[in-house]
C-alpha atoms as a PDB file:
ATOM      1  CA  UNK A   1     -20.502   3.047   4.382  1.00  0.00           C
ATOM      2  CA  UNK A   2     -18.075   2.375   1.807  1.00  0.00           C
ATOM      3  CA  UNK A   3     -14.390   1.449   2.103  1.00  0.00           C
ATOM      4  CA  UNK A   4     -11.901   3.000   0.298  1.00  0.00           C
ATOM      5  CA  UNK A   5      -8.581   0.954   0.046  1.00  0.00           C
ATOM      6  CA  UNK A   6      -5.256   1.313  -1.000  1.00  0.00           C
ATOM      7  CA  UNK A   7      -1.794  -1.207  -0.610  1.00  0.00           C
ATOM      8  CA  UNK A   8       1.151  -1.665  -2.119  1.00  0.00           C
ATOM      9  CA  UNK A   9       4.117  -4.528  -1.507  1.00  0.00           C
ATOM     10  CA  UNK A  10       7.574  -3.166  -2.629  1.00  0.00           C
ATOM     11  CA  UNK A  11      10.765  -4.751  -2.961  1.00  0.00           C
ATOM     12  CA  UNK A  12      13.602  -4.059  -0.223  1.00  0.00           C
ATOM     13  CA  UNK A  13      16.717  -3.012  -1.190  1.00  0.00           C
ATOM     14  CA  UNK A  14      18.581  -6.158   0.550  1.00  0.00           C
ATOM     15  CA  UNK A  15      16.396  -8.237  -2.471  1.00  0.00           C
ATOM     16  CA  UNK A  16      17.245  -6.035  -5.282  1.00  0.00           C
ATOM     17  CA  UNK A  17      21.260  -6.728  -3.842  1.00  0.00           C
ATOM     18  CA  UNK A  18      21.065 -10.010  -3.699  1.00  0.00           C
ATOM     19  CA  UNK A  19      18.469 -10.128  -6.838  1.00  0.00           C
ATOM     20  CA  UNK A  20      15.470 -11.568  -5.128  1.00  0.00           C
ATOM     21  CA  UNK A  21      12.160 -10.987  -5.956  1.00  0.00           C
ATOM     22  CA  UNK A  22       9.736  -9.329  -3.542  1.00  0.00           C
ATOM     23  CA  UNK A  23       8.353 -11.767  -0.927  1.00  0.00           C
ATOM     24  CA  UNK A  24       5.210  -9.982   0.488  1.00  0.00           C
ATOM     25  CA  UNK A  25       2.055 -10.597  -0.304  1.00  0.00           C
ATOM     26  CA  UNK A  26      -1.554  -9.096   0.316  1.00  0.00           C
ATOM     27  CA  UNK A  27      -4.505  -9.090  -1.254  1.00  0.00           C
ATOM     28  CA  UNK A  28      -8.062  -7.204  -0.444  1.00  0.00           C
ATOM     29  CA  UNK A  29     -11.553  -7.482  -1.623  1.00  0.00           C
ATOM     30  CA  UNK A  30     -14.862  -5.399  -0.955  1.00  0.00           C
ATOM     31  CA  UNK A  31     -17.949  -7.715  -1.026  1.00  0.00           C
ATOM     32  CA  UNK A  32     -21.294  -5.729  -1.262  1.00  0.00           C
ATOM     33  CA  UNK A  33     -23.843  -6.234   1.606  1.00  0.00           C
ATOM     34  CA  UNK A  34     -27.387  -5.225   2.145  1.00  0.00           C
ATOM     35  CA  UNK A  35     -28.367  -1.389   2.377  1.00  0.00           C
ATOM     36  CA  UNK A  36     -25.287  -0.120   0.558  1.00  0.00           C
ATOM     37  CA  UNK A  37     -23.091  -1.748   3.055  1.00  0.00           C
ATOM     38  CA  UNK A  38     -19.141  -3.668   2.662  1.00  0.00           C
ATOM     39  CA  UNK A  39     -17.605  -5.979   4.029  1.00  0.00           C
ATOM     40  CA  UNK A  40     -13.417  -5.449   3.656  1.00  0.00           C
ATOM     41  CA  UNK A  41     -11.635  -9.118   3.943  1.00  0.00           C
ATOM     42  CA  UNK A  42      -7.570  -8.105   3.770  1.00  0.00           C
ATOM     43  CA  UNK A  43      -4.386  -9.705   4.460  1.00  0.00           C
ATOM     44  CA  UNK A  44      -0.704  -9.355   4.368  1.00  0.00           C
ATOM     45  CA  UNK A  45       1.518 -12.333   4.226  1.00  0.00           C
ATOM     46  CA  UNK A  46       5.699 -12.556   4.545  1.00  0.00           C
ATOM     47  CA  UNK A  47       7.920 -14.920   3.070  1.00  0.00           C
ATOM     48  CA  UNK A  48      10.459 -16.277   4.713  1.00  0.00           C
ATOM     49  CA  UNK A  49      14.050 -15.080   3.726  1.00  0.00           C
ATOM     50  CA  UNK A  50      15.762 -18.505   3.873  1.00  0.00           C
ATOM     51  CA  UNK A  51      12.265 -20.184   1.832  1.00  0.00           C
ATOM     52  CA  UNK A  52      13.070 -21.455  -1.375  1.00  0.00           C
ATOM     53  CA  UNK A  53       9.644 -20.573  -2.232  1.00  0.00           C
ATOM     54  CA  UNK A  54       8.865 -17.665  -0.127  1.00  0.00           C
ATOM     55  CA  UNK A  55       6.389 -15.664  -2.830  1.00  0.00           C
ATOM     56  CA  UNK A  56       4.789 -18.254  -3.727  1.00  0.00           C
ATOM     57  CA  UNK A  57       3.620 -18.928  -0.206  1.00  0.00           C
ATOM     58  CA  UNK A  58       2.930 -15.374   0.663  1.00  0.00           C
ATOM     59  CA  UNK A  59       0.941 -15.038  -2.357  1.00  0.00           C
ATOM     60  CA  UNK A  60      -1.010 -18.472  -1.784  1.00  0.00           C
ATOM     61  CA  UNK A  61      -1.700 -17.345   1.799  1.00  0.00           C
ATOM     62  CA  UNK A  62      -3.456 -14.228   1.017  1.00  0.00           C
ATOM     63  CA  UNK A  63      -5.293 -15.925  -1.438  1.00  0.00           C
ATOM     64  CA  UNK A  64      -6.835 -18.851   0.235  1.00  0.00           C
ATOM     65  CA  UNK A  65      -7.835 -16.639   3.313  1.00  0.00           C
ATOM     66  CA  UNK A  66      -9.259 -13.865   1.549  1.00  0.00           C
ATOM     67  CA  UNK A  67     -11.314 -16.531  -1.112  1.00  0.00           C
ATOM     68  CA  UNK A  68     -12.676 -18.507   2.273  1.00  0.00           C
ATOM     69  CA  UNK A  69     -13.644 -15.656   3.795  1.00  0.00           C
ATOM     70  CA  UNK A  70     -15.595 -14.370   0.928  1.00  0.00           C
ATOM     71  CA  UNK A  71     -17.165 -17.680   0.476  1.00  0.00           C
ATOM     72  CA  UNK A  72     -18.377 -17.517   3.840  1.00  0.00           C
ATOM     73  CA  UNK A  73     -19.513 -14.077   3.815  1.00  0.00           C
ATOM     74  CA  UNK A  74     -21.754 -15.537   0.846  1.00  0.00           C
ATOM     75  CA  UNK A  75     -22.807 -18.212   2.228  1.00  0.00           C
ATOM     76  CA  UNK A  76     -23.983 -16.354   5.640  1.00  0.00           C
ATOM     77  CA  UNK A  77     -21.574 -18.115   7.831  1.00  0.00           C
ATOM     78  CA  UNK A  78     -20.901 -16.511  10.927  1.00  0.00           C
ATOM     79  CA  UNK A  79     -17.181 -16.144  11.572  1.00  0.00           C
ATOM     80  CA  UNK A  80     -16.133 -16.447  15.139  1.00  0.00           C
ATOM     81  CA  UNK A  81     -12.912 -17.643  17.247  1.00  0.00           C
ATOM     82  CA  UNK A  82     -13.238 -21.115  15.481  1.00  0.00           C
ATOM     83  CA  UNK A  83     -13.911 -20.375  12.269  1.00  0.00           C
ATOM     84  CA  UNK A  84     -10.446 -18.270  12.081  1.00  0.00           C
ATOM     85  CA  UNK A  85      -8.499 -21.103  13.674  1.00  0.00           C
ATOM     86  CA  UNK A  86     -10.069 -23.367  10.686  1.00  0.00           C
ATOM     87  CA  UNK A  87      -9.181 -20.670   8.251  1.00  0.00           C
ATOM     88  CA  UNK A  88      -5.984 -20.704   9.814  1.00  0.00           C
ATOM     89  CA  UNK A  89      -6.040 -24.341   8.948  1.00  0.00           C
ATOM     90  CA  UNK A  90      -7.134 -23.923   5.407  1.00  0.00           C
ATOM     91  CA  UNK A  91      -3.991 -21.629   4.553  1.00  0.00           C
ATOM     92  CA  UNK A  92      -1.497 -24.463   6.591  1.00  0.00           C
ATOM     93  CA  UNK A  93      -3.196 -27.364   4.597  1.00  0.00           C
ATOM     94  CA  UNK A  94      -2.833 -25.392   0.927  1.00  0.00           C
ATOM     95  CA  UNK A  95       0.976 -24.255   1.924  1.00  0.00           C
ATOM     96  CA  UNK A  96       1.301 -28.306   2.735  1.00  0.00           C
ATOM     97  CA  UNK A  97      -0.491 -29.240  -0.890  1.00  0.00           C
ATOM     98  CA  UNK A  98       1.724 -26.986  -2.647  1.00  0.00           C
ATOM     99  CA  UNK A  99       5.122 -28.061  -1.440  1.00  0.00           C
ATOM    100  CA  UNK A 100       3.878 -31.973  -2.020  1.00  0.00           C
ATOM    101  CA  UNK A 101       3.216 -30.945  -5.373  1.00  0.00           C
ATOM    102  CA  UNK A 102       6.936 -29.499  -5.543  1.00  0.00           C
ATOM    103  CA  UNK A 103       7.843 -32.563  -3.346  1.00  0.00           C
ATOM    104  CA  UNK A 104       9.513 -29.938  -1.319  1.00  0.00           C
ATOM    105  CA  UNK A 105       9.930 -29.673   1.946  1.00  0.00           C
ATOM    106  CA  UNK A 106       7.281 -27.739   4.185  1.00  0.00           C
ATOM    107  CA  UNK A 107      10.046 -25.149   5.147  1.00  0.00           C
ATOM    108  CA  UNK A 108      10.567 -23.979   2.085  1.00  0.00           C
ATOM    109  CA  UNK A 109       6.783 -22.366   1.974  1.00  0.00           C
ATOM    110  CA  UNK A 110       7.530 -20.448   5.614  1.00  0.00           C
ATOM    111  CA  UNK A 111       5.382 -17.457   5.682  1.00  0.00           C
ATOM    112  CA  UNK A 112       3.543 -15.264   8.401  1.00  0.00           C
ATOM    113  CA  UNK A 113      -0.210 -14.340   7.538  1.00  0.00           C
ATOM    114  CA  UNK A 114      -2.192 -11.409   8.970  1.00  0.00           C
ATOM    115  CA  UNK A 115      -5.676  -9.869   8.165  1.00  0.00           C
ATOM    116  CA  UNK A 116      -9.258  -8.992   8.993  1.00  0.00           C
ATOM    117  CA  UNK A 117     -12.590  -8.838   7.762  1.00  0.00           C
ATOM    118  CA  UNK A 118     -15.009  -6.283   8.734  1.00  0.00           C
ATOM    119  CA  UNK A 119     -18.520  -5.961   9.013  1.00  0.00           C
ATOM    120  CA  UNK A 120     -20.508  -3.010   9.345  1.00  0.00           C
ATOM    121  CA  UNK A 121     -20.681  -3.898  13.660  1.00  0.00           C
ATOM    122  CA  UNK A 122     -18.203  -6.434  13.624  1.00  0.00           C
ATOM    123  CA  UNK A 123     -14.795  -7.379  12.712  1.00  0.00           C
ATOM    124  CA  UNK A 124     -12.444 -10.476  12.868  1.00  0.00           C
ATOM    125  CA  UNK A 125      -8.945 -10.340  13.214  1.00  0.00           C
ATOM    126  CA  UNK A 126      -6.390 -13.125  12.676  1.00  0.00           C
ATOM    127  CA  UNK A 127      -2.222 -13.058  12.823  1.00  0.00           C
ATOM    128  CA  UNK A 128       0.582 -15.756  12.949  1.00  0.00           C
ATOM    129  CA  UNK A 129       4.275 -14.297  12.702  1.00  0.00           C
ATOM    130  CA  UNK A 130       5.487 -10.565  13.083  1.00  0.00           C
ATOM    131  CA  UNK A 131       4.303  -7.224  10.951  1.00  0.00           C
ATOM    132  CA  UNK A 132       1.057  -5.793  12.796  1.00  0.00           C
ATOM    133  CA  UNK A 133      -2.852  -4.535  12.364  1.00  0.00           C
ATOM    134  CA  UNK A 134      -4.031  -1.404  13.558  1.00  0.00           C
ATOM    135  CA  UNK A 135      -7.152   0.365  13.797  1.00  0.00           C
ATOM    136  CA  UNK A 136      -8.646   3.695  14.610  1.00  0.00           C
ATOM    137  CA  UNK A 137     -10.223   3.499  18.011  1.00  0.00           C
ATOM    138  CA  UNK A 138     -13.078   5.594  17.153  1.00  0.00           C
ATOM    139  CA  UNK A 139     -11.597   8.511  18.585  1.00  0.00           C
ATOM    140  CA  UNK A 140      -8.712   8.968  15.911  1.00  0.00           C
ATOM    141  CA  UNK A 141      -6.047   7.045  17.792  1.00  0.00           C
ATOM    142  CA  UNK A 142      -4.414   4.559  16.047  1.00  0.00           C
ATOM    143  CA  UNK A 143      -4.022   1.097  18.346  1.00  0.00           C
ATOM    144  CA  UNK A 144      -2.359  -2.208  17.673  1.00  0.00           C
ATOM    145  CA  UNK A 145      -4.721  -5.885  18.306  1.00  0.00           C
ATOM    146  CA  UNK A 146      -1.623  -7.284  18.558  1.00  0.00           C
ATOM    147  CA  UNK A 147       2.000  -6.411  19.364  1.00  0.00           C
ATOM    148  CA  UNK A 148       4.523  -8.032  16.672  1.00  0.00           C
ATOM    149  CA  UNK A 149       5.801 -11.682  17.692  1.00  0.00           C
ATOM    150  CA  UNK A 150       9.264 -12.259  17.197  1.00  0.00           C
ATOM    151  CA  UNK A 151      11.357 -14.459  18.990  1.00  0.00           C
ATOM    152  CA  UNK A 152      14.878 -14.117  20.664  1.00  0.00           C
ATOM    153  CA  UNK A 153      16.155 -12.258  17.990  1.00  0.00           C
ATOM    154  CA  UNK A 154      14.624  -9.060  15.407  1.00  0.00           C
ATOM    155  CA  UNK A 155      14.684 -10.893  12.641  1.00  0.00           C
ATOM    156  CA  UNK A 156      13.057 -14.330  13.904  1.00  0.00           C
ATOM    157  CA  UNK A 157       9.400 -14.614  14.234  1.00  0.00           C
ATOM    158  CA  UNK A 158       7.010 -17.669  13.508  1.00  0.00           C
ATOM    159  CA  UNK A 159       4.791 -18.660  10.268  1.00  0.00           C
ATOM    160  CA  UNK A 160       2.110 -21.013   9.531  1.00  0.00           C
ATOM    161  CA  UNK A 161       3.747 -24.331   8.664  1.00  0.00           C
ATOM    162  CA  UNK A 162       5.368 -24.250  11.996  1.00  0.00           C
ATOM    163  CA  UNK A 163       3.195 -26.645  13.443  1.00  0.00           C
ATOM    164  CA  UNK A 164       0.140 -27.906  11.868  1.00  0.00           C
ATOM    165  CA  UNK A 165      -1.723 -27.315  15.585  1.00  0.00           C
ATOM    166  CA  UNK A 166      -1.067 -23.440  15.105  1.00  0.00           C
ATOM    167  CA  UNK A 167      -0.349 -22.567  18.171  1.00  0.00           C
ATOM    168  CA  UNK A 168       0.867 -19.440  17.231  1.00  0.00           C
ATOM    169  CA  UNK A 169      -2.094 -18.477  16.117  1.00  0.00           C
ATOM    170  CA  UNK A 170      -3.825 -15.419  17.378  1.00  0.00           C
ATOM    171  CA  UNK A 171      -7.653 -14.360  16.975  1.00  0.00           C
ATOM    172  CA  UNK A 172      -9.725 -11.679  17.991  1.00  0.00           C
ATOM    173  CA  UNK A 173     -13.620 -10.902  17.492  1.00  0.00           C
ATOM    174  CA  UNK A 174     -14.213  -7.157  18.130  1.00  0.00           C
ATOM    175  CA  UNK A 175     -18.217  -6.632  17.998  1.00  0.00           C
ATOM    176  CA  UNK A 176     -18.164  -2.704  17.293  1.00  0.00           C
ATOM    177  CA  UNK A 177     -17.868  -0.736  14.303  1.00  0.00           C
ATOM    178  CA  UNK A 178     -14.449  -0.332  12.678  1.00  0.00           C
ATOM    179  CA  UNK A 179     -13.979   2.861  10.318  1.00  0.00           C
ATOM    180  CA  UNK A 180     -10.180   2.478   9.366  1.00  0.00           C
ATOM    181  CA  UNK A 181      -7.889  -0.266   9.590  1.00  0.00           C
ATOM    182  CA  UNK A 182      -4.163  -0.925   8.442  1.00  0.00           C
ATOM    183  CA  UNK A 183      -2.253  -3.962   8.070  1.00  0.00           C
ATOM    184  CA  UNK A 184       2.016  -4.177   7.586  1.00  0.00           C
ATOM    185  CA  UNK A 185       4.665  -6.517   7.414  1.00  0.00           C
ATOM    186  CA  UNK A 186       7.564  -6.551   9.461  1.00  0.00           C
ATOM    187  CA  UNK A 187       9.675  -4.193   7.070  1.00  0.00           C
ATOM    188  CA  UNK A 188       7.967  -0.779   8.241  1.00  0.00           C
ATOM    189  CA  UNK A 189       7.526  -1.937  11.936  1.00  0.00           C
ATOM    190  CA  UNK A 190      10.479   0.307  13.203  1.00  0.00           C
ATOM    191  CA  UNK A 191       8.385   3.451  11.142  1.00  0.00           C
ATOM    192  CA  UNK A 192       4.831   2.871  12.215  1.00  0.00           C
ATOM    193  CA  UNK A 193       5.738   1.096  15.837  1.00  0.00           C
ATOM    194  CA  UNK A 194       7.531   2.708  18.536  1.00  0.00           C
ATOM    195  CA  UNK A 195       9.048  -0.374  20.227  1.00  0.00           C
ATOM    196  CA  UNK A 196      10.285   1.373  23.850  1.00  0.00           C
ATOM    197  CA  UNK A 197       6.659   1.881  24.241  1.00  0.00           C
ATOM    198  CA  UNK A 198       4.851  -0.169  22.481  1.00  0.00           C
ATOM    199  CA  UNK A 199       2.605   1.601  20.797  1.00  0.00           C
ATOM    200  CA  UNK A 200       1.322   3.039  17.351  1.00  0.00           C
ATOM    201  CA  UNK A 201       3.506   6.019  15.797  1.00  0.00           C
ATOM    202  CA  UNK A 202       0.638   8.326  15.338  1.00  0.00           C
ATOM    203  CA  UNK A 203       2.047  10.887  13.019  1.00  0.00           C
ATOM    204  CA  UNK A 204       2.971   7.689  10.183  1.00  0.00           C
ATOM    205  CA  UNK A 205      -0.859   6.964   9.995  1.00  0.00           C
ATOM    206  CA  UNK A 206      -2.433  10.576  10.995  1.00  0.00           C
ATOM    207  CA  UNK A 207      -1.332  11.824   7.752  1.00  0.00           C
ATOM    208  CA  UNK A 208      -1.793   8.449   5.538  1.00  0.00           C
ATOM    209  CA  UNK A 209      -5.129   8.040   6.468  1.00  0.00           C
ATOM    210  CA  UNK A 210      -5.790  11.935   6.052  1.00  0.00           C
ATOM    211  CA  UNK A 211      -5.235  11.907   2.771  1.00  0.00           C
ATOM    212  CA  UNK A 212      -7.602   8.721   2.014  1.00  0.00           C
ATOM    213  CA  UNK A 213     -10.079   9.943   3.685  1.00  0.00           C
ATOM    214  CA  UNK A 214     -10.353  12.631   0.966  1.00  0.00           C
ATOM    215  CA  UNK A 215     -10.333  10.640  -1.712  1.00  0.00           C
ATOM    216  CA  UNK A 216     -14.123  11.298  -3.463  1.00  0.00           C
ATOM    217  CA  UNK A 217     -13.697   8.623  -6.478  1.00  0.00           C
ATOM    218  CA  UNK A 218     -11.765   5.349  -7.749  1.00  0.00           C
ATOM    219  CA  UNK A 219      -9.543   7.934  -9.668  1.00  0.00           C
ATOM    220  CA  UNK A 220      -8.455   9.429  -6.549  1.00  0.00           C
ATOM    221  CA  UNK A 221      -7.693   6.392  -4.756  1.00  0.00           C
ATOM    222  CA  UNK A 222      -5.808   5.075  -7.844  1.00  0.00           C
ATOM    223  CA  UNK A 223      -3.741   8.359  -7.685  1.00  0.00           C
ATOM    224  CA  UNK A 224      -2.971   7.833  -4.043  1.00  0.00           C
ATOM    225  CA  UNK A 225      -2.100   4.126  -4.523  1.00  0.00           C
ATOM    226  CA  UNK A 226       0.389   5.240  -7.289  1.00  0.00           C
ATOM    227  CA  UNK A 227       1.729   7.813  -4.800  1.00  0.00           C
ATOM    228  CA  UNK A 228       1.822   4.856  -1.631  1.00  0.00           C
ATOM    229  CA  UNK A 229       4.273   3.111  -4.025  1.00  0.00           C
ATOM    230  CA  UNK A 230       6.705   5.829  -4.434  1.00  0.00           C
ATOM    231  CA  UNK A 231       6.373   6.406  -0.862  1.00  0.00           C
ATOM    232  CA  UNK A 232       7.639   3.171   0.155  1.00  0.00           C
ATOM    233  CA  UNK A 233       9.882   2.876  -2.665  1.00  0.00           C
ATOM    234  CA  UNK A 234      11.420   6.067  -1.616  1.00  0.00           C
ATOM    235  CA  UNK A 235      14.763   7.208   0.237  1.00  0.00           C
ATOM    236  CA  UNK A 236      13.173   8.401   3.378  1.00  0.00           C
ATOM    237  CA  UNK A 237      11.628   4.722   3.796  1.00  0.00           C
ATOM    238  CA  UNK A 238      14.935   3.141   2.333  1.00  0.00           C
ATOM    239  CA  UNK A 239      16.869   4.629   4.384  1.00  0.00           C
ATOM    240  CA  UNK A 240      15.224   3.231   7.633  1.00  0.00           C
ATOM    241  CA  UNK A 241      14.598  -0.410   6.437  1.00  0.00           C
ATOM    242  CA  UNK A 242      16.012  -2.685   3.713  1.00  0.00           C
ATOM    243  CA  UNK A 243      13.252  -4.977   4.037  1.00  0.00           C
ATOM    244  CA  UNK A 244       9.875  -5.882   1.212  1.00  0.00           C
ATOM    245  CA  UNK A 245       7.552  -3.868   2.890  1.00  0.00           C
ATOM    246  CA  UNK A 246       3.860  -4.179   2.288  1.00  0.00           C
ATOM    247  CA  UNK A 247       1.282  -1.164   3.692  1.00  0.00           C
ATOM    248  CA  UNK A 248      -2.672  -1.448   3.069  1.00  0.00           C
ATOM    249  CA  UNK A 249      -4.750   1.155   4.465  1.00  0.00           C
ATOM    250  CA  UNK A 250      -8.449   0.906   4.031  1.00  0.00           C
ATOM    251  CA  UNK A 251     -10.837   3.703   5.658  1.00  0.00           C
ATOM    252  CA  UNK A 252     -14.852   4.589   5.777  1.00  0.00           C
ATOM    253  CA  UNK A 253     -14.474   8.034   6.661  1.00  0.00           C
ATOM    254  CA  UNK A 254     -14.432  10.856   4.744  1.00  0.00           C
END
């Protein structure tokens, strides 16, 4: 099968205020397999608010993880528990690199990461920090691997350079097939999560993922990625959160 993707990152209204730029991140890529089959590697990073260098470190975690993973994928490595936590290490070590080379402190490149790669029967999933993954069951019901972690407060959560043991960090191995996934940050977690019971808003991804699944073409998806911009850069989003917000949605159904 063949994935069809889409994602956006948009700037909150709280950054435009207080003229910040946006601090999400993600970035995907498709890598072609045997017998007309993909692999989707995607992930979502968040910088922190009080970073100094918050976009650069969301952008340099997406990039590291999703160029590692595809270097594996190449090289026939088979990713399991361990290889995530070293990927995990990978991402701490070039967020460390980068604010040497600023001679800033570590702080200053705070950022959560989140993301997955999936095989045709198999698919890894990774997260340190808040925002969430969810995928279709199989039975179209959308489930969370993880809930959000934030600490004592909403707006608190942990990142990468935390600790360079990661013990935050959370892995998963699912060996099944996976036909739609979607990944978010923390600013549309109060749209697509209901928090009293912990669960997935259906209705947010039941008609997202409709939608993509009709896409026939790369002009069609382009079309709906122009129109999952002014989604989240519209007043019915705005209105709920005043956060960046970053959505990718990636299905093999049609």
């Amino acid at each position: 099968m063949i994935w069809k993707v889409i994602g956006q990152s948009i700037i909150g209204s709280s950054h435009v205020q207080s003229g910040k730029t946006c601090e999400d991140a993600f970035q995907f890529q498709l890598v072609d397999l045997p017998e007309e089959e993909q692999a989707l590697i995607c992930f979502v990073s968040d910088g922190a608010g009080s970073a100094v260098c918050a976009a650069e470190a969301s952008q340099l975690a997406v990039s590291s993880s999703v160029a590692t993973l595809s270097d594996w994928i190449s090289t026939g490595r088979i990713v399991d528990d361990a290889a995530l936590m070293e990927l995990a290490e990978i991402v701490y070590d070039s967020l460390k690199a980068a604010a040497e080379e600023k001679e800033l402190p570590l702080n200053e490149f705070s950022c959560t990461l989140l993301g997955a790669m999936i095989l045709p029967d198999k698919a890894c999933f990774l997260q340190i920090g808040d925002g969430a993954i969810v995928r279709n069951d199989g039975k179209d019901y959308f489930t969370h691997i993880w809930w959000p972690h934030n600490g004592e407060y909403q707006n608190t959560t942990t990142f990468v350079i935390d600790d360079p043991n990661l013990p935050n960090l959370k892995t998963k191995i699912v060996e099944e097939q996976i036909t739609e996934v979607a990944i978010f940050s923390d600013g549309l977690q109060m749209l697509a999560l209901n928090n009293e019971t912990e669960s997935v808003h259906q209705p947010f991804f039941n008609d997202l993922f409709k939608v993509l699944r009709m896409a026939g073409n790369q002009n069609h998806i382009d079309i709906l990625n122009k129109r999952l911009s002014d989604y989240l850069s519209g007043d019915a989003i705005n209105s709920r959160t005043d956060d960046d917000k970053t959505l990718v949605l990636a299905t093999r159904l049609r």
